[in-house]
N, C-alpha and C. Protein backbone atom coordinates (compact mmCIF):
# COMPACT_ATOMS: atom_id res chain seq x y z
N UNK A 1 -31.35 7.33 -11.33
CA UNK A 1 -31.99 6.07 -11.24
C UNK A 1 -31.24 5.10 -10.36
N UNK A 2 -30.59 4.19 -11.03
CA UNK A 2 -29.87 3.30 -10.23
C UNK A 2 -29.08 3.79 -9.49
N UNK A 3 -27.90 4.61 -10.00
CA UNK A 3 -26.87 5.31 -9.21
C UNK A 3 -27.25 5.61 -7.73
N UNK A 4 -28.51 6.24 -8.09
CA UNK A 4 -29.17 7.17 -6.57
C UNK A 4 -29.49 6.45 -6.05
N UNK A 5 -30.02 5.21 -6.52
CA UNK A 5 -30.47 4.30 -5.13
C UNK A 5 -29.31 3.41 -4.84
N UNK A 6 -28.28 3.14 -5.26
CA UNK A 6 -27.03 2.72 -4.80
C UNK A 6 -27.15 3.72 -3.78
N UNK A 7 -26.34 4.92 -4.25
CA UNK A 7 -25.46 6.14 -3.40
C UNK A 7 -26.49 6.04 -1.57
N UNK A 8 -28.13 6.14 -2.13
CA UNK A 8 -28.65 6.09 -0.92
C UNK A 8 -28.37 4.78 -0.41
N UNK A 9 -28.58 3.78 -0.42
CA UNK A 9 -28.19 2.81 0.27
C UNK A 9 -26.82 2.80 0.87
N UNK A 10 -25.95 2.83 0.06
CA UNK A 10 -24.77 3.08 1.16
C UNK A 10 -24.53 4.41 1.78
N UNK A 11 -25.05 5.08 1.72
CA UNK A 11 -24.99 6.66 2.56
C UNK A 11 -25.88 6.17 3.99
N UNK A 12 -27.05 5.37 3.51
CA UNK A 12 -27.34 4.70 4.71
C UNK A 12 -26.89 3.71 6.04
N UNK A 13 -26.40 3.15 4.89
CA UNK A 13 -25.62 1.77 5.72
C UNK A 13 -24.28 2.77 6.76
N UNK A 14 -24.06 3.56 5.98
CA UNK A 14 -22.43 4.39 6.47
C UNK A 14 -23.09 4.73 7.59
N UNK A 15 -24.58 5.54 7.44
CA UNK A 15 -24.81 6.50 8.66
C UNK A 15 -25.39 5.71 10.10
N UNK A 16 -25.42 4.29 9.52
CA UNK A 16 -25.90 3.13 11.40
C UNK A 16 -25.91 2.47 11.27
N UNK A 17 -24.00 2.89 10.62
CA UNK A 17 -22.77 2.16 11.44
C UNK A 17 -22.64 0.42 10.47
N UNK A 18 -23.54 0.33 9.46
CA UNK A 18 -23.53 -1.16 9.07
C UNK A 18 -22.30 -1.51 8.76
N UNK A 19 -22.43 -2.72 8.51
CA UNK A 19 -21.22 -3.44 8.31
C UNK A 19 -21.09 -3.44 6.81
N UNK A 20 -20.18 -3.15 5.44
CA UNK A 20 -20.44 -3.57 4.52
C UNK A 20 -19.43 -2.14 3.37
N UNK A 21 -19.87 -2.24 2.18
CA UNK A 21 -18.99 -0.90 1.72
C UNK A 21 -19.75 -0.95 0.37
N UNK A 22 -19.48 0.29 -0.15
CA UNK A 22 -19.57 0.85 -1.94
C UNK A 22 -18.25 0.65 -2.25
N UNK A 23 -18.71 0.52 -3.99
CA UNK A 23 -17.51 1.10 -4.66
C UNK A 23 -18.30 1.26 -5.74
N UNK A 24 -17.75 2.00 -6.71
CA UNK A 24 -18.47 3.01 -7.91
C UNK A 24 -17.42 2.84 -8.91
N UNK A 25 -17.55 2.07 -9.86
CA UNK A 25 -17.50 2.35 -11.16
C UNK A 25 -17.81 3.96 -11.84
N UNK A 26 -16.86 4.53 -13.02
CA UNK A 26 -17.82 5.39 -13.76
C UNK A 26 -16.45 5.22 -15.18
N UNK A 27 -17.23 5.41 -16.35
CA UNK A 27 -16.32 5.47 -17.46
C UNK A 27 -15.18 6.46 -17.67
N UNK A 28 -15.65 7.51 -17.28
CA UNK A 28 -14.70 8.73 -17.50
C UNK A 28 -13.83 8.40 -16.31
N UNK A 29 -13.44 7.59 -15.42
CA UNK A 29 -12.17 7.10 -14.84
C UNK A 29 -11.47 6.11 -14.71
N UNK A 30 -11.69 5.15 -15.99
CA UNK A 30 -11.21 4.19 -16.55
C UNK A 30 -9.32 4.61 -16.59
N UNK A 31 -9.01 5.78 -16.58
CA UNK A 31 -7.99 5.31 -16.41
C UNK A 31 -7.09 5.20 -15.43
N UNK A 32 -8.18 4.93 -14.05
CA UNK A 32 -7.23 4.62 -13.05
C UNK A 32 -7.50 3.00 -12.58
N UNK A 33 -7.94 2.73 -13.43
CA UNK A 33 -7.79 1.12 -13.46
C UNK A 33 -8.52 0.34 -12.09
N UNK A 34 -10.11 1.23 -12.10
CA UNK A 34 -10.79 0.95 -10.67
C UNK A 34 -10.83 -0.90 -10.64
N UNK A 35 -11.22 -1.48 -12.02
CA UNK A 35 -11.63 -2.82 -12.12
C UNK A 35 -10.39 -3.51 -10.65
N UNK A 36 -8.89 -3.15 -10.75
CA UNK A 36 -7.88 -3.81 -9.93
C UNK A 36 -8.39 -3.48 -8.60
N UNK A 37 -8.96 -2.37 -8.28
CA UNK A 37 -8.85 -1.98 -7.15
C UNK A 37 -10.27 -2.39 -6.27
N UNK A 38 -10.69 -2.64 -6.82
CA UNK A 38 -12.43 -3.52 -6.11
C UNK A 38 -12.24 -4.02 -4.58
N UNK A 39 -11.89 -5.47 -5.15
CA UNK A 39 -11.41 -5.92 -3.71
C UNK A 39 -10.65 -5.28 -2.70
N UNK A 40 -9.51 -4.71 -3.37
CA UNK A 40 -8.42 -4.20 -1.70
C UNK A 40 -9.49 -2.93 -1.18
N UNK A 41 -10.09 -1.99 -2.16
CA UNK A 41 -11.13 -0.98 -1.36
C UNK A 41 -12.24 -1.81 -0.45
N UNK A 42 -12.76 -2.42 -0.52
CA UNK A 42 -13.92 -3.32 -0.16
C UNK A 42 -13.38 -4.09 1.32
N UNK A 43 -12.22 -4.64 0.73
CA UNK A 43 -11.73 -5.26 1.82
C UNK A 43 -11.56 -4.10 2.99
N UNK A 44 -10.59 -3.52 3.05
CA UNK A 44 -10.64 -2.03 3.68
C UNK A 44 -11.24 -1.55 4.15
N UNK A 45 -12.85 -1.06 3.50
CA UNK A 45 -13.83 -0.76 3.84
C UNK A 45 -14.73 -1.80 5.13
N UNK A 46 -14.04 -2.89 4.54
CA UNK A 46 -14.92 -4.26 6.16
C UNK A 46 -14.01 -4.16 7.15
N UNK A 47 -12.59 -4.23 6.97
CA UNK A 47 -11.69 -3.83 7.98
C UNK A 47 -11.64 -2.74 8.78
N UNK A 48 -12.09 -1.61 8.57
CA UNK A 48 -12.33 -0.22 8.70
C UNK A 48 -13.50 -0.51 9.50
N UNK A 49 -14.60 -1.28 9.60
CA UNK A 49 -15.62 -1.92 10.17
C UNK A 49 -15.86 -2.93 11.47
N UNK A 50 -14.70 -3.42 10.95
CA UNK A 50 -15.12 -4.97 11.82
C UNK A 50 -13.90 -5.33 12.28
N UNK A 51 -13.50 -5.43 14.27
CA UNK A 51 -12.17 -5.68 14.55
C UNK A 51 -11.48 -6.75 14.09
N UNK A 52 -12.28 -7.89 14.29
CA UNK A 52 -11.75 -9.50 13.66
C UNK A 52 -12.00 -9.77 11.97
N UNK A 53 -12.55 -9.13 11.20
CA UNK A 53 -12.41 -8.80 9.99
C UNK A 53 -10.79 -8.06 9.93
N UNK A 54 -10.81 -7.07 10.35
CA UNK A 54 -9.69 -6.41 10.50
C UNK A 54 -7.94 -7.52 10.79
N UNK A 55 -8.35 -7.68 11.82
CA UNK A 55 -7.34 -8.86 12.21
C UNK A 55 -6.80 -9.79 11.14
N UNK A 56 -8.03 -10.77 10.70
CA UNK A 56 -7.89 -12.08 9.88
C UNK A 56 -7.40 -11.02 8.89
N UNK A 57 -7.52 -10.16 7.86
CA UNK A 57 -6.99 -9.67 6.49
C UNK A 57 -5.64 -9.22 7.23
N UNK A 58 -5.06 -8.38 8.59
CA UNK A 58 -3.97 -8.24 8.57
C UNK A 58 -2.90 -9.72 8.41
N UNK A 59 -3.77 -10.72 9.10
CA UNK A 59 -2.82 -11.98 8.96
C UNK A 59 -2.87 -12.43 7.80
N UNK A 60 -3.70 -12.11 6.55
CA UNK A 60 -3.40 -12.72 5.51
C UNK A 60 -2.27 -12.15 5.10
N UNK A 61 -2.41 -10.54 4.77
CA UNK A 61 -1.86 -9.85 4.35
C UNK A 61 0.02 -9.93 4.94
N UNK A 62 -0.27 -10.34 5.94
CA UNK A 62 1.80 -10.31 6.53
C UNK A 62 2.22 -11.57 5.73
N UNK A 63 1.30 -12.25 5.69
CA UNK A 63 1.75 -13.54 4.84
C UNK A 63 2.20 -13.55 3.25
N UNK A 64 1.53 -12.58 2.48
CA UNK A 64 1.15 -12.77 1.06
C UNK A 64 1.04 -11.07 0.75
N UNK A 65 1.81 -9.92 1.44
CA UNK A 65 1.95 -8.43 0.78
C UNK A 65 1.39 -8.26 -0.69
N UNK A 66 1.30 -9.02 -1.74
CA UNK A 66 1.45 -9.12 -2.97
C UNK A 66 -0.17 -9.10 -3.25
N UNK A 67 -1.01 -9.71 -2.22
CA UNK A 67 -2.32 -9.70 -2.85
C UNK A 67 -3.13 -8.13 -3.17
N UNK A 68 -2.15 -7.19 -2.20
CA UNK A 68 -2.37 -5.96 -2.59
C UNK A 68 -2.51 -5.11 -3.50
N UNK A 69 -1.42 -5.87 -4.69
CA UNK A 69 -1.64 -5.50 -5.83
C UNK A 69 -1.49 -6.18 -7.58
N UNK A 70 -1.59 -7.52 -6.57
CA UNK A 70 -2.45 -8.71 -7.86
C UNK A 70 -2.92 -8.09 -8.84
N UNK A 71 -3.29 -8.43 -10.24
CA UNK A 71 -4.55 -8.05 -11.07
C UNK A 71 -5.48 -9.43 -11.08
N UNK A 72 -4.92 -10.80 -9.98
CA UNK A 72 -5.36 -11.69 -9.80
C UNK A 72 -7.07 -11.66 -9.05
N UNK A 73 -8.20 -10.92 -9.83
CA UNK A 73 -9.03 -10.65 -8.76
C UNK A 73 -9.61 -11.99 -8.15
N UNK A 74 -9.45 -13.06 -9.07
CA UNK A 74 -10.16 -14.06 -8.02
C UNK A 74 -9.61 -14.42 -7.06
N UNK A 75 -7.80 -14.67 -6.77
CA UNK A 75 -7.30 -14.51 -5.77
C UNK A 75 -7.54 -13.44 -4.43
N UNK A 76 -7.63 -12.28 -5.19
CA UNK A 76 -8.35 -11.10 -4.28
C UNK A 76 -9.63 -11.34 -3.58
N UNK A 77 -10.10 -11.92 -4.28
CA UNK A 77 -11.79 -12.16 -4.00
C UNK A 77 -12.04 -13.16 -2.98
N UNK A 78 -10.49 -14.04 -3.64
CA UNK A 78 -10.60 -14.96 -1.94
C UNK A 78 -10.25 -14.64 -1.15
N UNK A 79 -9.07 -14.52 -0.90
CA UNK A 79 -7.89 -14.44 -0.38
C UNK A 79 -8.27 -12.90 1.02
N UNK A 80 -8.97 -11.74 0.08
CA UNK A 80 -8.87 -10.63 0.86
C UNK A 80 -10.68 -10.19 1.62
N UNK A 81 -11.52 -11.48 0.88
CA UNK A 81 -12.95 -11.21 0.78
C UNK A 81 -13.49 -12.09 1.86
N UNK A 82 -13.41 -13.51 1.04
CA UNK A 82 -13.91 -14.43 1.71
C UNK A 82 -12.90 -15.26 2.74
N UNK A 83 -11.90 -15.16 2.75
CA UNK A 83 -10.88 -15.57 3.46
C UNK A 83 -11.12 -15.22 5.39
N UNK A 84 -10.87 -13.80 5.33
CA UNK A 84 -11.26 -13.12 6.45
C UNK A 84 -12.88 -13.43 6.89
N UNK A 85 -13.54 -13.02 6.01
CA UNK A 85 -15.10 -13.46 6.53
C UNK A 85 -15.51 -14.79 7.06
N UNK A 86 -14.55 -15.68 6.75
CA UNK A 86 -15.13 -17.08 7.04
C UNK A 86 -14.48 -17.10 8.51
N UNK A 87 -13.01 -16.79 8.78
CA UNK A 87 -12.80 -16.48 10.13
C UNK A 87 -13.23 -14.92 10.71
N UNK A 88 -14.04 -14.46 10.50
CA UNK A 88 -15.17 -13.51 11.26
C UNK A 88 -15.89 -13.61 11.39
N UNK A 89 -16.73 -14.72 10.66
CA UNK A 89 -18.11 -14.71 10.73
C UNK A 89 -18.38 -14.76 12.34
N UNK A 90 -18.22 -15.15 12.99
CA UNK A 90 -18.79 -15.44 14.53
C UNK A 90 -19.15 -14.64 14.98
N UNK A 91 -18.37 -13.90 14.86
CA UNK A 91 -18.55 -12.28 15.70
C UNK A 91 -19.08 -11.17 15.00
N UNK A 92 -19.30 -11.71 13.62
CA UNK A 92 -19.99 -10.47 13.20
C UNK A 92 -21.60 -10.60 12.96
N UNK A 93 -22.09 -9.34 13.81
CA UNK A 93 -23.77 -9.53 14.03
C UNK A 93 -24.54 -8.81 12.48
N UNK A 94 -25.64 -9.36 12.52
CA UNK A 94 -25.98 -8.88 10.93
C UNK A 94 -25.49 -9.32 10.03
N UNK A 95 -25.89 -8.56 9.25
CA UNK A 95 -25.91 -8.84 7.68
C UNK A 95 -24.70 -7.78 7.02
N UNK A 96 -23.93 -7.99 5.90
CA UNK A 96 -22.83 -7.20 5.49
C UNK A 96 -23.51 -6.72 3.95
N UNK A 97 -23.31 -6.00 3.83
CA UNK A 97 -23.97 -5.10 2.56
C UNK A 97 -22.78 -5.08 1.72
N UNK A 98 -22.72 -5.26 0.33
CA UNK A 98 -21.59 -4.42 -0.67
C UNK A 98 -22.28 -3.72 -2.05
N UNK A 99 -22.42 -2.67 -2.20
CA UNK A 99 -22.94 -2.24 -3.21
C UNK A 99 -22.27 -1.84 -4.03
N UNK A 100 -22.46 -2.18 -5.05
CA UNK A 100 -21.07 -2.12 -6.66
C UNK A 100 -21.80 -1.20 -7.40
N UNK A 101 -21.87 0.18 -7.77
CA UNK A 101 -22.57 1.15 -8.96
C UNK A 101 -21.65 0.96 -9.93
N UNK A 102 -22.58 0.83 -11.20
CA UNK A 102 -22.27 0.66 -12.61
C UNK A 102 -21.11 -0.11 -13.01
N UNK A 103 -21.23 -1.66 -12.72
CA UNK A 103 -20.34 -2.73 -12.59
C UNK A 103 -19.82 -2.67 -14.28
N UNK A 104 -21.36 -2.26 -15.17
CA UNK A 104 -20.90 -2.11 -16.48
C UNK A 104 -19.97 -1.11 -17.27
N UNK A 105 -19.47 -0.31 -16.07
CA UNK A 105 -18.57 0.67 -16.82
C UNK A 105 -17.31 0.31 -16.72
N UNK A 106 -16.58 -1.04 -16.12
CA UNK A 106 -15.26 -0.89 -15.73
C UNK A 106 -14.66 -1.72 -16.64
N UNK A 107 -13.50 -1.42 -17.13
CA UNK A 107 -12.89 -1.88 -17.99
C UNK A 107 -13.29 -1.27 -19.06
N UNK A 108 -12.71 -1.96 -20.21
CA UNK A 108 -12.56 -1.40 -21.94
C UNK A 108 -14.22 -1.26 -21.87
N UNK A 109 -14.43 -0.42 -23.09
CA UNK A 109 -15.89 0.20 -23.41
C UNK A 109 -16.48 -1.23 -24.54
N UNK A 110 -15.19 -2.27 -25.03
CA UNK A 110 -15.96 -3.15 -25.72
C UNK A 110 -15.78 -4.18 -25.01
């Protein structure tokens, strides 16, 4: 159901070239503690994408090494998300996609 139309959507976006990324939740790998890792994959995934995306997160990143592995996600969320995007936006054409599967599985089960 949902899963599949996630997975297709970003199998799409991957195959022309969009700008944007997955990440996947699932319960049975709760214990690698995906909830921390959201942002720096995501981020990555736009950097991996986009040269001046790329750029602006390396200059955050020489500044502040540590946001790498924060459990601070709203810091992450700025800092590694929206930080870079606001100095990329110019140059980046389109629209950026992020698709999150089963946001409800991460973390504790209560």
């Amino acid at each position: 159901g949902k899963s599949a139309i996630a997975h297709t959507i970003s199998l799409w976006l991957k195959d022309t070239g969009g700008f944007g990324s997955c990440f996947c939740f699932a319960r049975d790998r709760q214990a690698e503690r995906r909830e921390e890792k959201i942002f720096t994959t995501i981020a990555r995934d736009l950097a991996d994408r986009d040269r001046t995306f790329r750029r602006a997160l390396a200059d955050i990143l020489a500044e502040d090494h540590s946001l790498k592995t924060t459990s601070d996600v709203t810091l992450q969320w700025e800092k590694l998300i929206l930080e870079p995007l606001s100095k990329a936006s110019s140059t980046i054409i389109g629209s950026m996609v992020v698709v999150i599967d089963a946001l409800d599985e991460s973390g504790a089960e209560q």
